[in-house]
C-alpha atoms as a PDB file:
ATOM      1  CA  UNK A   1      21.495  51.323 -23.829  1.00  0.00           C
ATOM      2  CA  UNK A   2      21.362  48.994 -20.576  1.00  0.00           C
ATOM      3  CA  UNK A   3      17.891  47.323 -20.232  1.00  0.00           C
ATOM      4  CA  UNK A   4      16.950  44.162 -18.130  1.00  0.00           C
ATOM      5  CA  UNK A   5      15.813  41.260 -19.919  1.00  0.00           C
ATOM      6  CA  UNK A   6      14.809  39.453 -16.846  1.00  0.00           C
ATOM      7  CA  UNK A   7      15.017  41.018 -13.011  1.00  0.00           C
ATOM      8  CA  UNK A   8      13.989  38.200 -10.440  1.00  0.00           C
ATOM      9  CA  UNK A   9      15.823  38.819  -7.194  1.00  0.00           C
ATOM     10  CA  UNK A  10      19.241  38.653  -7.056  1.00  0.00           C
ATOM     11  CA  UNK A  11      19.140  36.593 -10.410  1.00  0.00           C
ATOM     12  CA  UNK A  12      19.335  39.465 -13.319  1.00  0.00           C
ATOM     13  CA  UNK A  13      20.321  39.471 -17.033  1.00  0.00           C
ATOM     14  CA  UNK A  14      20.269  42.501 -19.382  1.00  0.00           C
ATOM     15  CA  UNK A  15      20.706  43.074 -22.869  1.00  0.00           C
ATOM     16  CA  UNK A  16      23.495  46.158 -23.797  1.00  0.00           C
ATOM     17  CA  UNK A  17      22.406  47.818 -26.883  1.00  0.00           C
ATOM     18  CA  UNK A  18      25.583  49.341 -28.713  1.00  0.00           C
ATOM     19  CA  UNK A  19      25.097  51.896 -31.318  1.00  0.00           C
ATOM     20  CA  UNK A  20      25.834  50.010 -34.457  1.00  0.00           C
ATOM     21  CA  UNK A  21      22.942  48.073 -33.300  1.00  0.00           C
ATOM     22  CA  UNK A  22      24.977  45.052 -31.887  1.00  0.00           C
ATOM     23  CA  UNK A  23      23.002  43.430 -28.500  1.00  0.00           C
ATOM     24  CA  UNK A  24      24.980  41.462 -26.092  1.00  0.00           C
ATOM     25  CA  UNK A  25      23.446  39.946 -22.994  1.00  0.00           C
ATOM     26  CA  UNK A  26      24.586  40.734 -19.569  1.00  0.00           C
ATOM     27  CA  UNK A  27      24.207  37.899 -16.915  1.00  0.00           C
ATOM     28  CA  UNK A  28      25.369  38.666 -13.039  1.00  0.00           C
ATOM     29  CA  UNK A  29      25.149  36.906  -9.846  1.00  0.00           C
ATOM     30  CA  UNK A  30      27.692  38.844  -7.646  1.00  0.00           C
ATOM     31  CA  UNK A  31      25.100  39.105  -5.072  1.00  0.00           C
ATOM     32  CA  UNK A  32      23.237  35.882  -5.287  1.00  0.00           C
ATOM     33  CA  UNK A  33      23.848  33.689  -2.084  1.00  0.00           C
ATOM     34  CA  UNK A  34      26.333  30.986  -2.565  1.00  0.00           C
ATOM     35  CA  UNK A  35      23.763  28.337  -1.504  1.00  0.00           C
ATOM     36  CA  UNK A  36      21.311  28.682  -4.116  1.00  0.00           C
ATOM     37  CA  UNK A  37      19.026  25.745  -6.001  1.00  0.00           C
ATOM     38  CA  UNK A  38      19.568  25.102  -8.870  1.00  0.00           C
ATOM     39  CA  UNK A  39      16.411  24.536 -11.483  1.00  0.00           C
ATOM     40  CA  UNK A  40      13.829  25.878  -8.059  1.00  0.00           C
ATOM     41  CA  UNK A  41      11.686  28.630  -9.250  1.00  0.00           C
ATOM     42  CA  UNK A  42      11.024  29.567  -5.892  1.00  0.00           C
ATOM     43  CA  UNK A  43      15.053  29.437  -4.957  1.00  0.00           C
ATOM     44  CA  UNK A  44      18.049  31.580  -6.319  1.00  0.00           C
ATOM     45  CA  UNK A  45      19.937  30.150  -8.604  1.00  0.00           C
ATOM     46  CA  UNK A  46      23.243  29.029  -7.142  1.00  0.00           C
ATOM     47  CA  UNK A  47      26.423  31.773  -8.313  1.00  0.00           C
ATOM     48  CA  UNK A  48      28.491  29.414  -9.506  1.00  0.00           C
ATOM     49  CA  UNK A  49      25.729  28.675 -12.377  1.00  0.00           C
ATOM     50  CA  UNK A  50      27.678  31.576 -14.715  1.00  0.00           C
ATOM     51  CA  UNK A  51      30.965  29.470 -14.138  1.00  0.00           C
ATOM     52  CA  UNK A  52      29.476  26.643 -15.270  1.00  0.00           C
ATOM     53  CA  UNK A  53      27.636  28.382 -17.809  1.00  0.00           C
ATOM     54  CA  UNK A  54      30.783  29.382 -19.385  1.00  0.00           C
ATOM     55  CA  UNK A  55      32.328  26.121 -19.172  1.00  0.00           C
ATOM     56  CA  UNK A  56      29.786  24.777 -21.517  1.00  0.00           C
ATOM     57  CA  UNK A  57      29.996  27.130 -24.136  1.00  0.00           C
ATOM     58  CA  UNK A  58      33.707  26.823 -24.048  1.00  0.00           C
ATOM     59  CA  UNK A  59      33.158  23.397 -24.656  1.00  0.00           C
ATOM     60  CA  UNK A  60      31.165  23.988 -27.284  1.00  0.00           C
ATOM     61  CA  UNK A  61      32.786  26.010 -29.114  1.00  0.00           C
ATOM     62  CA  UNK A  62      36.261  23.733 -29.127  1.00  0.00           C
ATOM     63  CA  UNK A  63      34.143  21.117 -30.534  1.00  0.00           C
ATOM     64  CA  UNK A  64      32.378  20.762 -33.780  1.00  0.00           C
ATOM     65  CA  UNK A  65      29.108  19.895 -32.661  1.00  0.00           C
ATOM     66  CA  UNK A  66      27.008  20.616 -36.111  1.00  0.00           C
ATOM     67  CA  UNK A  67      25.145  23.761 -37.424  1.00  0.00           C
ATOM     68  CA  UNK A  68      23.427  25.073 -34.356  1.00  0.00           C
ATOM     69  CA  UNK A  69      24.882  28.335 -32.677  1.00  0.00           C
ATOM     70  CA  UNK A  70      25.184  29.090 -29.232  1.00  0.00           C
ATOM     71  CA  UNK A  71      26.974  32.288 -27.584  1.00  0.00           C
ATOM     72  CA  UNK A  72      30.209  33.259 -27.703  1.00  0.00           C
ATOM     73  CA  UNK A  73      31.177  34.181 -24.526  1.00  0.00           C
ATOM     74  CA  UNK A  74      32.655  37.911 -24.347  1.00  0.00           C
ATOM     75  CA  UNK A  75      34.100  38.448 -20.879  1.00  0.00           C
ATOM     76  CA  UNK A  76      33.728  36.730 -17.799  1.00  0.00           C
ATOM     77  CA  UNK A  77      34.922  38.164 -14.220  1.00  0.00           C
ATOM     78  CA  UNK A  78      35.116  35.819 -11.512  1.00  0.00           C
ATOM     79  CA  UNK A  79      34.962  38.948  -8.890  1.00  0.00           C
ATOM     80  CA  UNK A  80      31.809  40.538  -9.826  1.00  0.00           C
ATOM     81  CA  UNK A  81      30.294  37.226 -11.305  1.00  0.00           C
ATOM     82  CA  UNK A  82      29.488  38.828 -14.325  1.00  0.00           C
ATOM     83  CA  UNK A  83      29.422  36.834 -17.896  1.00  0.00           C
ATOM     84  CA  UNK A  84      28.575  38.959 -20.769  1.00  0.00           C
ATOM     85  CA  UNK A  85      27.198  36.894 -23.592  1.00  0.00           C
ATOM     86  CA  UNK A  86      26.568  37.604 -27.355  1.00  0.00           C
ATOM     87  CA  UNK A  87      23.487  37.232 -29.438  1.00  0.00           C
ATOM     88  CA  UNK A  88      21.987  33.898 -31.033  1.00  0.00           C
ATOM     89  CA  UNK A  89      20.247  34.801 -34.147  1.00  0.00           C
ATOM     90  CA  UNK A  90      19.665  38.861 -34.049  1.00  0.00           C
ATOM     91  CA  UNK A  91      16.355  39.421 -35.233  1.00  0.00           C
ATOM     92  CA  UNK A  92      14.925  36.159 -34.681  1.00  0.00           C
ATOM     93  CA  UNK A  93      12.322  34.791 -31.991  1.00  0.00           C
ATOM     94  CA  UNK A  94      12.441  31.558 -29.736  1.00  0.00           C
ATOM     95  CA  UNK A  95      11.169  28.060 -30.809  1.00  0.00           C
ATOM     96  CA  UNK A  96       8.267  28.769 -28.355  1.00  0.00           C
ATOM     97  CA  UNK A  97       7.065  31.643 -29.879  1.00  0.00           C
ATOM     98  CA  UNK A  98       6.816  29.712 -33.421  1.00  0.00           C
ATOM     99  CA  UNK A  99       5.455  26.682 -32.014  1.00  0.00           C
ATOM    100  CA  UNK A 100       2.403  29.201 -30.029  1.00  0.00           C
ATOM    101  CA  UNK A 101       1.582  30.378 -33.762  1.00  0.00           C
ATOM    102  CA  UNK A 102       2.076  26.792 -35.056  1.00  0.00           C
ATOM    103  CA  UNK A 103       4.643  27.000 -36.600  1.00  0.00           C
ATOM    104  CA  UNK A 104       6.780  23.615 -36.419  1.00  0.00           C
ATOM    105  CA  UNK A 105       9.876  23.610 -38.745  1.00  0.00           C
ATOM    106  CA  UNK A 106      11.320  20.283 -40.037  1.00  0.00           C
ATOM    107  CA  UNK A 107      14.328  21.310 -40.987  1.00  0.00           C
ATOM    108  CA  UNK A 108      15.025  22.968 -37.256  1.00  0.00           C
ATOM    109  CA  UNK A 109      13.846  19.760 -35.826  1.00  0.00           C
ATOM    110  CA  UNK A 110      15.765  17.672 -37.901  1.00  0.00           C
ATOM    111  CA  UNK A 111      19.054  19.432 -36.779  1.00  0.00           C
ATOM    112  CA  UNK A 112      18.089  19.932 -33.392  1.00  0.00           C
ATOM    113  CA  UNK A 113      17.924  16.044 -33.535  1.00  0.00           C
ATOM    114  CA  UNK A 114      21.560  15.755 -35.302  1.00  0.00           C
ATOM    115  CA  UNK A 115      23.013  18.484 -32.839  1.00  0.00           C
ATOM    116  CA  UNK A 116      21.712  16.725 -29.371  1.00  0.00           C
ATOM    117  CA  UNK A 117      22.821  13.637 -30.596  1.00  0.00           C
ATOM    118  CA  UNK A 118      26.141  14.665 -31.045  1.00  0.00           C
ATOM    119  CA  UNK A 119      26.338  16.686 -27.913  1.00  0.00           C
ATOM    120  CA  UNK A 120      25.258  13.785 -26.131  1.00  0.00           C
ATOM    121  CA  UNK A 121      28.026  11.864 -27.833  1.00  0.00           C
ATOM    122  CA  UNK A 122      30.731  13.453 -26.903  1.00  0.00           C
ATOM    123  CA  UNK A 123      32.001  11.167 -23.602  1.00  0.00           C
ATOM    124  CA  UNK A 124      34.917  11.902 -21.638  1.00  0.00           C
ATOM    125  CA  UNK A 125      35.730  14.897 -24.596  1.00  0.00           C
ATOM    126  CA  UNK A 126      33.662  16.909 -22.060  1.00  0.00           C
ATOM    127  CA  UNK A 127      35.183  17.959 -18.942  1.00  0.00           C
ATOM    128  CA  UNK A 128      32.960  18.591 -15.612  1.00  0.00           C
ATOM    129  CA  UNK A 129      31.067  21.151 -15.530  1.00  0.00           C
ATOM    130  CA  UNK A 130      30.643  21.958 -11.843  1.00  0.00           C
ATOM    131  CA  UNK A 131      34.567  21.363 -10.513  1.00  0.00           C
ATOM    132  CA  UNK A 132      34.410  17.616 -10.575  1.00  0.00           C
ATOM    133  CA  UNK A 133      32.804  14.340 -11.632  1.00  0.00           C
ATOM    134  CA  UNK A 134      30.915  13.847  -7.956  1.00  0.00           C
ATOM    135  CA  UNK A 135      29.451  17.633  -8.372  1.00  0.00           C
ATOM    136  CA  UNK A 136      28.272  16.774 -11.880  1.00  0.00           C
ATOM    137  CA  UNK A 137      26.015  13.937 -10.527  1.00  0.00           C
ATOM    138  CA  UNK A 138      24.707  16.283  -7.915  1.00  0.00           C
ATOM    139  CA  UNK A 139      23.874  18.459 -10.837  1.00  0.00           C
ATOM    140  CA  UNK A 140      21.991  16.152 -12.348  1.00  0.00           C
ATOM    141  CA  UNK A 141      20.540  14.534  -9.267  1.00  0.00           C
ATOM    142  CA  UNK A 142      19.145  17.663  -8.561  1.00  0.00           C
ATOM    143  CA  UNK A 143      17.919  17.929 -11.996  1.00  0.00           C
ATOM    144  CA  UNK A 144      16.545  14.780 -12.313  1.00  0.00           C
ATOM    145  CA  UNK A 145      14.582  14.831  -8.820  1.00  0.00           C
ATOM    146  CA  UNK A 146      13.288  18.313  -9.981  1.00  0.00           C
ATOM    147  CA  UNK A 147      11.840  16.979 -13.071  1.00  0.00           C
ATOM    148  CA  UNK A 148      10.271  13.612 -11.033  1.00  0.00           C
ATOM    149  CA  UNK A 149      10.109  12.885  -7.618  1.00  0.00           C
ATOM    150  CA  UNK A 150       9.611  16.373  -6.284  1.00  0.00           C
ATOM    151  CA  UNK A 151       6.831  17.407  -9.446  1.00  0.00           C
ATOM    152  CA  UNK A 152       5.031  13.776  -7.978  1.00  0.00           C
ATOM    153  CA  UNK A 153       4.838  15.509  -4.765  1.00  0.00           C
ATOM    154  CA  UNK A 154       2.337  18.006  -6.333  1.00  0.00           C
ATOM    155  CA  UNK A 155       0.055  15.357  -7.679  1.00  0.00           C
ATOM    156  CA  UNK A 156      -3.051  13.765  -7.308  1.00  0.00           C
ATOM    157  CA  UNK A 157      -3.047  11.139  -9.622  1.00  0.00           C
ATOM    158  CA  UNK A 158      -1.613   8.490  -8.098  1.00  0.00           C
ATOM    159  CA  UNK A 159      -0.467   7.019 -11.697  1.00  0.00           C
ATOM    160  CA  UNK A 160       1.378   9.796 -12.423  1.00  0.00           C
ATOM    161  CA  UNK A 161       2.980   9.877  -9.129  1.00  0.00           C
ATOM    162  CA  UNK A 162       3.965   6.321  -9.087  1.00  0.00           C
ATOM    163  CA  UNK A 163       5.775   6.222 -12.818  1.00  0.00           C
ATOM    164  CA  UNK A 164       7.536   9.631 -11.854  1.00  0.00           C
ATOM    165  CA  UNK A 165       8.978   7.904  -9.406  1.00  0.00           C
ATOM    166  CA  UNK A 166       9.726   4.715 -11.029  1.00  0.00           C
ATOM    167  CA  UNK A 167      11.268   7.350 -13.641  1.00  0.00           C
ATOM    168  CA  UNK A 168      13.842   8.288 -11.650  1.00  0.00           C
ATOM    169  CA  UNK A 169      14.587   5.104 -10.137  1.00  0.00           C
ATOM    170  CA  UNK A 170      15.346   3.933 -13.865  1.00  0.00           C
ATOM    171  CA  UNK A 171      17.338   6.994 -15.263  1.00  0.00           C
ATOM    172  CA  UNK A 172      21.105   6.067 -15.917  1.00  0.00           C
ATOM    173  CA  UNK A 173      23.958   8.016 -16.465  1.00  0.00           C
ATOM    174  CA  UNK A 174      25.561   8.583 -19.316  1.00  0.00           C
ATOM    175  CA  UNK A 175      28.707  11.051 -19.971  1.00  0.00           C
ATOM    176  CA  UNK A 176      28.584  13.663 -22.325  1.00  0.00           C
ATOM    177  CA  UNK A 177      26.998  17.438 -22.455  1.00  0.00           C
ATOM    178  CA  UNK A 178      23.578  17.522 -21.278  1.00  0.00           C
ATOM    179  CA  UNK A 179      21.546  21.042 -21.521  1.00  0.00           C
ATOM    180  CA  UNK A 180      19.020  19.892 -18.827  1.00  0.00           C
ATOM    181  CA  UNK A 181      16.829  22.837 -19.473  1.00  0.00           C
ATOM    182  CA  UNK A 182      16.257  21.788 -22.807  1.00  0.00           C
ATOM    183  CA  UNK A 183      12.898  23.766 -23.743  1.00  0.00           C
ATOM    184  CA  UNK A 184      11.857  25.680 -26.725  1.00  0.00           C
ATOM    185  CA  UNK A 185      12.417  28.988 -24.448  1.00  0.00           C
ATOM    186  CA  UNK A 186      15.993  28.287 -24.916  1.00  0.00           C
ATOM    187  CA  UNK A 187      15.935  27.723 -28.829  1.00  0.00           C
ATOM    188  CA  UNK A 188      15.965  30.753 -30.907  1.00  0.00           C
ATOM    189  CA  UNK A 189      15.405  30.535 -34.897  1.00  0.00           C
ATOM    190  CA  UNK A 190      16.098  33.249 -37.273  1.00  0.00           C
ATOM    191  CA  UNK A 191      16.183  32.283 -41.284  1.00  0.00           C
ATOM    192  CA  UNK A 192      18.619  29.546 -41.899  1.00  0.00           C
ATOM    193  CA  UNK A 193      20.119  30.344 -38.579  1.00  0.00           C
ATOM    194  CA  UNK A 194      19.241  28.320 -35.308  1.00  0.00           C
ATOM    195  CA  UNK A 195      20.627  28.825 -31.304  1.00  0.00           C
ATOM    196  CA  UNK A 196      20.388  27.739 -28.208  1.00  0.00           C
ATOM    197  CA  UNK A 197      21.075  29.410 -25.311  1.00  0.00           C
ATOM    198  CA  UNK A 198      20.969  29.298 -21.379  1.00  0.00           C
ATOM    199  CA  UNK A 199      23.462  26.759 -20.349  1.00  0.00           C
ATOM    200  CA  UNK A 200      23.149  27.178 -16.717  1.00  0.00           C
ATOM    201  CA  UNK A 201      21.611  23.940 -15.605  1.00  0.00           C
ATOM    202  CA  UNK A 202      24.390  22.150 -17.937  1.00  0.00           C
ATOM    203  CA  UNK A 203      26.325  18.878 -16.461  1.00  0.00           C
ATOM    204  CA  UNK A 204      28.700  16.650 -18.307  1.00  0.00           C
ATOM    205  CA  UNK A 205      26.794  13.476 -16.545  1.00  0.00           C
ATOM    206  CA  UNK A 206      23.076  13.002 -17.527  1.00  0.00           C
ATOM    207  CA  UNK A 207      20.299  10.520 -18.756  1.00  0.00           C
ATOM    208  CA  UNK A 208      20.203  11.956 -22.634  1.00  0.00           C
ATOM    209  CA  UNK A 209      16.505  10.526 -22.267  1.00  0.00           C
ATOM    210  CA  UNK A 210      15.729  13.708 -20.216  1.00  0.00           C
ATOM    211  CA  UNK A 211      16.780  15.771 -23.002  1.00  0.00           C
ATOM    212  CA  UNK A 212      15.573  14.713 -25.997  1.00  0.00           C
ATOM    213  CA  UNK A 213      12.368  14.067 -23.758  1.00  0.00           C
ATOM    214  CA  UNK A 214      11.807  17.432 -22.636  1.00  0.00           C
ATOM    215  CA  UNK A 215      11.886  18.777 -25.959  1.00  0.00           C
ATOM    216  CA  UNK A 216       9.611  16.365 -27.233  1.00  0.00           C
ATOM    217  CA  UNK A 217       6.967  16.685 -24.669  1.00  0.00           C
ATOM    218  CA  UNK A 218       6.918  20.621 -25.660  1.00  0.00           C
ATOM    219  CA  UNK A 219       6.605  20.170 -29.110  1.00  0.00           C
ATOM    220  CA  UNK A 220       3.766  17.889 -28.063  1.00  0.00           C
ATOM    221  CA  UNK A 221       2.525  20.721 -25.859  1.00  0.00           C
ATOM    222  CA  UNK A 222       2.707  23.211 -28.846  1.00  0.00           C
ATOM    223  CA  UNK A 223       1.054  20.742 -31.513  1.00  0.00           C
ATOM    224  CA  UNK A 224      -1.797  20.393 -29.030  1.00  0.00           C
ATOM    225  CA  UNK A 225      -2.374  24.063 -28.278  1.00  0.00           C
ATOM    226  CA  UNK A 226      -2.333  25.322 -31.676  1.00  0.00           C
ATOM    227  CA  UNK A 227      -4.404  22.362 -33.459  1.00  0.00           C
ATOM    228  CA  UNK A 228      -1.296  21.851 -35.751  1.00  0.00           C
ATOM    229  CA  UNK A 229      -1.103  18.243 -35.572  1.00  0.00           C
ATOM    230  CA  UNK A 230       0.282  17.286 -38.437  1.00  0.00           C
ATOM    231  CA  UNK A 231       3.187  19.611 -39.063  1.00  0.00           C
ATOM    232  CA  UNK A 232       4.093  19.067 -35.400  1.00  0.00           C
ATOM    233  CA  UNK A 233       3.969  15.155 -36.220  1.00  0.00           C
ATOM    234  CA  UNK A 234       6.184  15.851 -39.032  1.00  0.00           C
ATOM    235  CA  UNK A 235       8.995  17.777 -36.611  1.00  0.00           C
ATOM    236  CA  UNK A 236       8.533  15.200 -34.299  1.00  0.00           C
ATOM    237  CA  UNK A 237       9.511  12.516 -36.597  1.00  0.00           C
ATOM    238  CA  UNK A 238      12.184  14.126 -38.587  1.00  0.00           C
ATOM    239  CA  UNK A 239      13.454  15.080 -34.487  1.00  0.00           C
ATOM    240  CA  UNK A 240      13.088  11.523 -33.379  1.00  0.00           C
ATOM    241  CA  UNK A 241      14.870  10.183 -37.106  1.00  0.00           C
ATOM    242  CA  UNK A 242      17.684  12.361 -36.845  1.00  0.00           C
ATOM    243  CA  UNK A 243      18.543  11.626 -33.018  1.00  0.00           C
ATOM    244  CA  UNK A 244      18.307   8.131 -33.548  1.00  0.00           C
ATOM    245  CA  UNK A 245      20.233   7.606 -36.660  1.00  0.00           C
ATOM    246  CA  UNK A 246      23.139   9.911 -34.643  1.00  0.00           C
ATOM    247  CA  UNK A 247      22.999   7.708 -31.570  1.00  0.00           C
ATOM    248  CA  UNK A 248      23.174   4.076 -32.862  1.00  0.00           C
ATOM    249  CA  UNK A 249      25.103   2.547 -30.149  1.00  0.00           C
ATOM    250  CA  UNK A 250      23.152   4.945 -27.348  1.00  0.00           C
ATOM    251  CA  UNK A 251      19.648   4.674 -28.724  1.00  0.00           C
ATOM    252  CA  UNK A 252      18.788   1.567 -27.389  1.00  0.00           C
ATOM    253  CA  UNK A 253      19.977   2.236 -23.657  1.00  0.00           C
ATOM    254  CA  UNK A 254      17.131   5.290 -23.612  1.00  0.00           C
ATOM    255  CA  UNK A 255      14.695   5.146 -25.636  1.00  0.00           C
ATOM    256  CA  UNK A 256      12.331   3.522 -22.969  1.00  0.00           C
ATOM    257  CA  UNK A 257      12.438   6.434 -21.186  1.00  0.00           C
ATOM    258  CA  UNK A 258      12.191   8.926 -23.790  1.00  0.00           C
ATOM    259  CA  UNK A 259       7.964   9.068 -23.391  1.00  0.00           C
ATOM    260  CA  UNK A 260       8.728   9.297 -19.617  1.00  0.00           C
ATOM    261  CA  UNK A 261      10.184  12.436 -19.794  1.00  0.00           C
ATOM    262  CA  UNK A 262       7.921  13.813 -22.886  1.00  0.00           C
ATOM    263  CA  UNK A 263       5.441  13.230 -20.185  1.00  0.00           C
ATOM    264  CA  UNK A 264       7.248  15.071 -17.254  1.00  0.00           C
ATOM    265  CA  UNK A 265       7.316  17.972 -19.571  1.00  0.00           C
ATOM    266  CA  UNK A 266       3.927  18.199 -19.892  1.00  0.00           C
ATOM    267  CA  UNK A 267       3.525  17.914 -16.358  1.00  0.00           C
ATOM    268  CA  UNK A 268       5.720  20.863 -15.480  1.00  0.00           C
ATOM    269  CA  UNK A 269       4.351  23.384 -17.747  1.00  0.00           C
ATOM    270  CA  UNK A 270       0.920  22.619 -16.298  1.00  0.00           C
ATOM    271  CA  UNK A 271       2.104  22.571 -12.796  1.00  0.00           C
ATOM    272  CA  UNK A 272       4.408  25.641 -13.321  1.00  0.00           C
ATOM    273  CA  UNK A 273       1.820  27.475 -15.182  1.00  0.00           C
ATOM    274  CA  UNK A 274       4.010  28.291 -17.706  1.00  0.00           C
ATOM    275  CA  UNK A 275       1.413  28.543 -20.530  1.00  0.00           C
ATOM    276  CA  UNK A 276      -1.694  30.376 -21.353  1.00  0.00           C
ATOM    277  CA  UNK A 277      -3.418  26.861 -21.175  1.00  0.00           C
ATOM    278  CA  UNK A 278      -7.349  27.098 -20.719  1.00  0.00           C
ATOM    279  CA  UNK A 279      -9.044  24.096 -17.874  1.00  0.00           C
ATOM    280  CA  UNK A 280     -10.122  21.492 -20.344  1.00  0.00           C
ATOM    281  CA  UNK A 281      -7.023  21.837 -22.080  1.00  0.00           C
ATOM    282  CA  UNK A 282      -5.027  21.711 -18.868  1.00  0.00           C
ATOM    283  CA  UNK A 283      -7.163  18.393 -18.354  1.00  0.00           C
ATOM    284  CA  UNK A 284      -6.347  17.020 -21.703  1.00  0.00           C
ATOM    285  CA  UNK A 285      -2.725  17.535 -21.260  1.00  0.00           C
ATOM    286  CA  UNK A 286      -2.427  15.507 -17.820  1.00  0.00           C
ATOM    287  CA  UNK A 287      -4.116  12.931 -19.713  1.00  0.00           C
ATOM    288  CA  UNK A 288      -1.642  12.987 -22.582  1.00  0.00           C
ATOM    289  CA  UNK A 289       1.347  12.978 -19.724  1.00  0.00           C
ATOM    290  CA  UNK A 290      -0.437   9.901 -17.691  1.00  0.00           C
ATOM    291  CA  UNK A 291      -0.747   7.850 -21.136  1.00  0.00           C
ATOM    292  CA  UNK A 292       3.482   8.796 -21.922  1.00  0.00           C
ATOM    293  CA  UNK A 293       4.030   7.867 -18.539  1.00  0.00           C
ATOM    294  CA  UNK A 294       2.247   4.936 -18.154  1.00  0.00           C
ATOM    295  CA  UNK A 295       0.945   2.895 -21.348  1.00  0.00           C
ATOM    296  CA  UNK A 296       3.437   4.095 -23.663  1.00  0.00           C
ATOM    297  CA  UNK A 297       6.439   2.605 -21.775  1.00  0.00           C
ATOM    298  CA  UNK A 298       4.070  -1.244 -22.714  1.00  0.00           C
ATOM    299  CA  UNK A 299       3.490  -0.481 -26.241  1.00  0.00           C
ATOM    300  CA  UNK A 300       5.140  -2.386 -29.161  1.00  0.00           C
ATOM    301  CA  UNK A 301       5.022   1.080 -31.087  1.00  0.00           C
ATOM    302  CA  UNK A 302       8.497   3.048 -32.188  1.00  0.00           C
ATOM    303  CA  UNK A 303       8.416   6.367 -30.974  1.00  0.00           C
ATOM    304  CA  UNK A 304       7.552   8.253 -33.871  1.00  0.00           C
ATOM    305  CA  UNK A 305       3.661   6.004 -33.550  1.00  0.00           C
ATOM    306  CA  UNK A 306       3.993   7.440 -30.123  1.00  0.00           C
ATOM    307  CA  UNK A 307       4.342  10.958 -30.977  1.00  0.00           C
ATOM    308  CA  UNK A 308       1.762  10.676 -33.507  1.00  0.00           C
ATOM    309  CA  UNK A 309      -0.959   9.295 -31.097  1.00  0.00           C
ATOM    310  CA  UNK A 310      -0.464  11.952 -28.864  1.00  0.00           C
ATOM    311  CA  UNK A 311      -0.360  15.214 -30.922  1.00  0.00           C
ATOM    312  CA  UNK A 312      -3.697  13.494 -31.844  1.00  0.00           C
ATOM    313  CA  UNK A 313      -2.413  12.764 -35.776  1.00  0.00           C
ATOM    314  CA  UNK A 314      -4.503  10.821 -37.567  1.00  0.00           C
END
């Protein structure tokens, strides 16, 4: 059985149903233009995303990067552009999904934390992603004005606008493996197991701060749509803990930034719609981003006192 998973234009991926129940997925870009955009909802994705999609699991695999899975890749064919993929965690559903029902694990945060921080640690062990060094800061240029400069362009609030800006004037680069697209879409959970997938954005040159951001910001976004303050303050912290105590030497090179990009988050998945968030929540939200984006970067507070405040913990 053959069944898409996701059909945008040009830009499909399918799940293959065997008969002893096995699922692998199915990703192909033969006939996406060669200029695509990376990270552009309204753009195709560029082909050569599968290539570097592959590249990172590769990686991945080679190197012992703690207990979280991510797919083996099956076949890849550089004619056709077709990368078949297997399954993260049969049976089990994304981090989204658990966070919409409240649901916020400790133990998943807690080695989320210890698995970015090694993946993040990895240096010059990772090779480039996109062909070369000079591509892989493109990559993350791209990334980086996607998630700042360009998002400011939608605003009103002139606050938010300005520190998006000043966000990406401040973001460094750092060498390692950054995910980029780091959102609880991409995490999948199942028992004792944990994944993440989608690797397409991936580039060996980053600001970690983006990362570990982004996934903060939607836990935030979770805690605060489901009223589940303070088991989502307890993932945050035991997220925060475990990142931290993996990245002594890094940790105090991005931690600055980290509410930044919590805050970018937020914005995005109002902007983008990606939610099912009602107006005054909507409102709230922007409020929550504007204080990450602004105040947060003057407080004395660690970042755990900063998480709290804004999942509303008491």
């Amino acid at each position: 059985e053959l069944r898409p998973v996701r059909s945008e234009k040009l830009d499909p991926v399918f799940v293959a149903r065997y008969l002893d129940g096995r699922q692998v997925f199915v990703k192909y870009a033969g006939d996406t233009a060669e200029a695509g955009t990376m990270g552009d909802p309204r753009s195709l994705k560029p082909r050569k995303r599968l290539f570097v999609e592959r590249r990172a699991l590769v990686t991945l695999q080679r190197i012992e990067t703690g207990s979280i899975l991510v797919p083996d890749v099956l076949f890849f064919d550089k004619r056709t552009w077709t990368l078949e993929l297997s399954e993260v965690c049969p049976g089990g559903r994304t981090l989204a999904e658990a966070c919409a029902h409240g649901v916020f694990d400790v133990e998943v945060a807690k080695r989320l934390g210890q698995w970015l921080a090694r993946c993040h640690g990895l240096g010059d062990a990772v090779p480039p992603l996109w062909g070369d060094d000079a591509a892989d800061r493109r990559q993350w240029a791209r990334m980086l004005a996607l998630r700042t400069v360009e998002a400011a362009s939608a605003l009103s609030d002139s606050a938010i606008h300005q520190r998006l800006h000043e966000l990406s004037r401040d973001s460094v680069e750092v060498r390692g493996l950054l995910h980029l697209d780091l959102s609880p879409k991409n995490i999948v959970i199942a028992q004792e197991a944990v994944g993440v997938i989608d690797w397409e954005s991936a580039s060996s040159i980053g600001d970690p701060a983006c990362d570990l951001g982004w996934l903060l910001g939607s836990y935030v976004i979770g805690g605060r749509m489901t009223s589940a303050a303070r088991p989502c303050r307890a993932a945050l912290a035991a997220l925060i803990r475990a990142y931290r105590d993996g990245t002594p030497l890094l940790w105090p090179h991005i931690a600055d930034r980290v509410p930044g990009f919590a805050g970018a988050a937020i914005v995005a998945a109002v902007q983008q719609r990606l939610l099912p968030i009602d107006p005054c929540l909507e409102t709230e939200l922007l409020g929550t981003a504007r204080w990450l984006l602004t105040d947060a970067r003057t407080t004395k507070a660690t970042l755990e006192m900063i998480m709290d405040h804004v999942t509303g913990a008491s």
